[in-house]
C-alpha atoms as a PDB file:
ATOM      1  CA  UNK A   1       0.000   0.000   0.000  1.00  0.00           C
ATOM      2  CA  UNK A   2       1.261   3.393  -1.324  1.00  0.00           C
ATOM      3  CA  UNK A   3       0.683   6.986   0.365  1.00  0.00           C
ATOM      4  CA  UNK A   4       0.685   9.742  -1.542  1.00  0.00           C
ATOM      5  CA  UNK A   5       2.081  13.173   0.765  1.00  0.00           C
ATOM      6  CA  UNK A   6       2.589  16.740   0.218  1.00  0.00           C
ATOM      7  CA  UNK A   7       5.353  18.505   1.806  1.00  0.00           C
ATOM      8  CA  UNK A   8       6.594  21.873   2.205  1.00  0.00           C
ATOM      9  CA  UNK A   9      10.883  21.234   2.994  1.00  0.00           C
ATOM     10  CA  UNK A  10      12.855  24.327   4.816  1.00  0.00           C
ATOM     11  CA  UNK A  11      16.677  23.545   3.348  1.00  0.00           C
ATOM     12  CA  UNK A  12      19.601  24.821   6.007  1.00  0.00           C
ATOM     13  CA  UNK A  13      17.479  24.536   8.921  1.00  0.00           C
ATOM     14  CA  UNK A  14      19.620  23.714  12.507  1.00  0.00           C
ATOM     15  CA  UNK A  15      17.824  20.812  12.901  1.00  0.00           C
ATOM     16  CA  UNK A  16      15.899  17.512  10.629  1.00  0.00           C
ATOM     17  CA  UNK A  17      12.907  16.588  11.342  1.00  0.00           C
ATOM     18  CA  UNK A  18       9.126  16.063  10.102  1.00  0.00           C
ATOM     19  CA  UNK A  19       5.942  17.922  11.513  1.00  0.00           C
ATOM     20  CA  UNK A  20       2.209  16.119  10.688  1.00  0.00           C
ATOM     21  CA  UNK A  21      -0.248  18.797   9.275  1.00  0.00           C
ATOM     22  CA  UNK A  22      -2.896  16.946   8.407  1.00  0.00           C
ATOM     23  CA  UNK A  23      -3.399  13.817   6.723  1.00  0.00           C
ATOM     24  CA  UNK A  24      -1.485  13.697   3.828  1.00  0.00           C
ATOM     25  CA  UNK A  25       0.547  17.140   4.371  1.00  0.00           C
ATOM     26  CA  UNK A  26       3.809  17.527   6.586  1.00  0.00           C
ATOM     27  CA  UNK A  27       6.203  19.960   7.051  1.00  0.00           C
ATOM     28  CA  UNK A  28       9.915  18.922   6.794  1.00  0.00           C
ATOM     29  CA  UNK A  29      12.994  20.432   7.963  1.00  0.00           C
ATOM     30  CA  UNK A  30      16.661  19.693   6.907  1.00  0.00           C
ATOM     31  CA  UNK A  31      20.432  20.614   7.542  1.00  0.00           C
ATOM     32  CA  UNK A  32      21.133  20.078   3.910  1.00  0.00           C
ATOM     33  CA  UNK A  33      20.903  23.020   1.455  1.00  0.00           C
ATOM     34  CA  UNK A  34      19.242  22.807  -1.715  1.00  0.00           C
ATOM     35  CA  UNK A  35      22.004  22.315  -4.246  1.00  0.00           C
ATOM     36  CA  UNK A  36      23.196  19.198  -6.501  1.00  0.00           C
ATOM     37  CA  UNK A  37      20.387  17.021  -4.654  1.00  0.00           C
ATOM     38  CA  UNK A  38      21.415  17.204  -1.386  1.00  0.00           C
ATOM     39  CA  UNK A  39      18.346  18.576   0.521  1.00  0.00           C
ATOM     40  CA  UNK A  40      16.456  16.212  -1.609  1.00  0.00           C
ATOM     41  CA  UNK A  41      18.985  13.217  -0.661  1.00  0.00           C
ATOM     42  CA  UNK A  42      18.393  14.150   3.493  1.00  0.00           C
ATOM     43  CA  UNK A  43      14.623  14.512   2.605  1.00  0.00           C
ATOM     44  CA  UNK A  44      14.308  11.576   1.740  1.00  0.00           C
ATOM     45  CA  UNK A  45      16.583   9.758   4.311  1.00  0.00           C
ATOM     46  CA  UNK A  46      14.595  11.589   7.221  1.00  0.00           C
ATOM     47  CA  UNK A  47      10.786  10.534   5.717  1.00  0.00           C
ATOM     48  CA  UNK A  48      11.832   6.944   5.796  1.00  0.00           C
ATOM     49  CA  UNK A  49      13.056   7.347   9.385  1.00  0.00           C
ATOM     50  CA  UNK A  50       9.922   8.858  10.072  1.00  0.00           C
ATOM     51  CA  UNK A  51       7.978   6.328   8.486  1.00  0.00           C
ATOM     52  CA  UNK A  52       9.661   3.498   9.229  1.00  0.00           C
ATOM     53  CA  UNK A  53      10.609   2.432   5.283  1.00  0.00           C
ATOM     54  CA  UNK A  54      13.647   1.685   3.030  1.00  0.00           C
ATOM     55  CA  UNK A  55      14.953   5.116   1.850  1.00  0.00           C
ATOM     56  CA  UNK A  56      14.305   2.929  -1.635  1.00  0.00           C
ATOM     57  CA  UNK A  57      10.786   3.196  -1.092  1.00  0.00           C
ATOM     58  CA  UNK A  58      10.454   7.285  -1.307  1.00  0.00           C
ATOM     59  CA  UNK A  59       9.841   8.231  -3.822  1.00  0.00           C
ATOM     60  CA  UNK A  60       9.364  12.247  -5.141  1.00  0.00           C
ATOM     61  CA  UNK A  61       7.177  12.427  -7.776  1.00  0.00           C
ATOM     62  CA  UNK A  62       6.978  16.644  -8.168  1.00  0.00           C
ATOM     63  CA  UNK A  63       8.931  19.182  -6.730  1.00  0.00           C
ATOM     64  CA  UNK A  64      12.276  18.114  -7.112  1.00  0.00           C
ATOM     65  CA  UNK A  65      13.548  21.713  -7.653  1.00  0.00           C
ATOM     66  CA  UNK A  66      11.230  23.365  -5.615  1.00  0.00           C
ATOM     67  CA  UNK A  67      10.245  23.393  -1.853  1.00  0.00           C
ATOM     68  CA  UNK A  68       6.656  22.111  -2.173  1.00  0.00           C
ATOM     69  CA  UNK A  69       6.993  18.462  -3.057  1.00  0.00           C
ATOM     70  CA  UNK A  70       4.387  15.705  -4.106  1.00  0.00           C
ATOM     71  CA  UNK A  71       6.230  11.932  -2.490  1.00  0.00           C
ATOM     72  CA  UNK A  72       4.557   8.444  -2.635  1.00  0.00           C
ATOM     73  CA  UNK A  73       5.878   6.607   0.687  1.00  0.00           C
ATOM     74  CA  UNK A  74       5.637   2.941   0.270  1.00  0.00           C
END
């Protein structure tokens, strides 16, 4: 089974970590900054953390140049 989540990242924060809005929207936070992938990269290393997956199953399907992100988890 496949979730489908929207998420608004804030690059070259002091501190990773996810925030529930509501159902299917979170807010994420990560050291990394946005260039050549890396934000991306820690993005998805700190949603399968969060829920409990392989970093192989994240998966972002829009947004990977911007801050607002579409990501299947599962």
């Amino acid at each position: 089974m496949s979730k489908k989540i929207y998420l608004k990242v804030k690059p070259r924060s002091s501190q990773s970590k996810v925030e529930k809005v509501s159902d299917n929207i979170f807010h994420v936070w990560v050291k990394a900054a946005p260039e050549k992938g890396r934000a991306n990269k820690e993005v998805v290393q700190v949603l399968a953390d969060y829920f409990g997956v392989s970093k192989t199953n994240v998966h972002i399907l829009k947004g990977e140049t911007t801050r607002m992100k579409l990501v299947e988890i599962g």
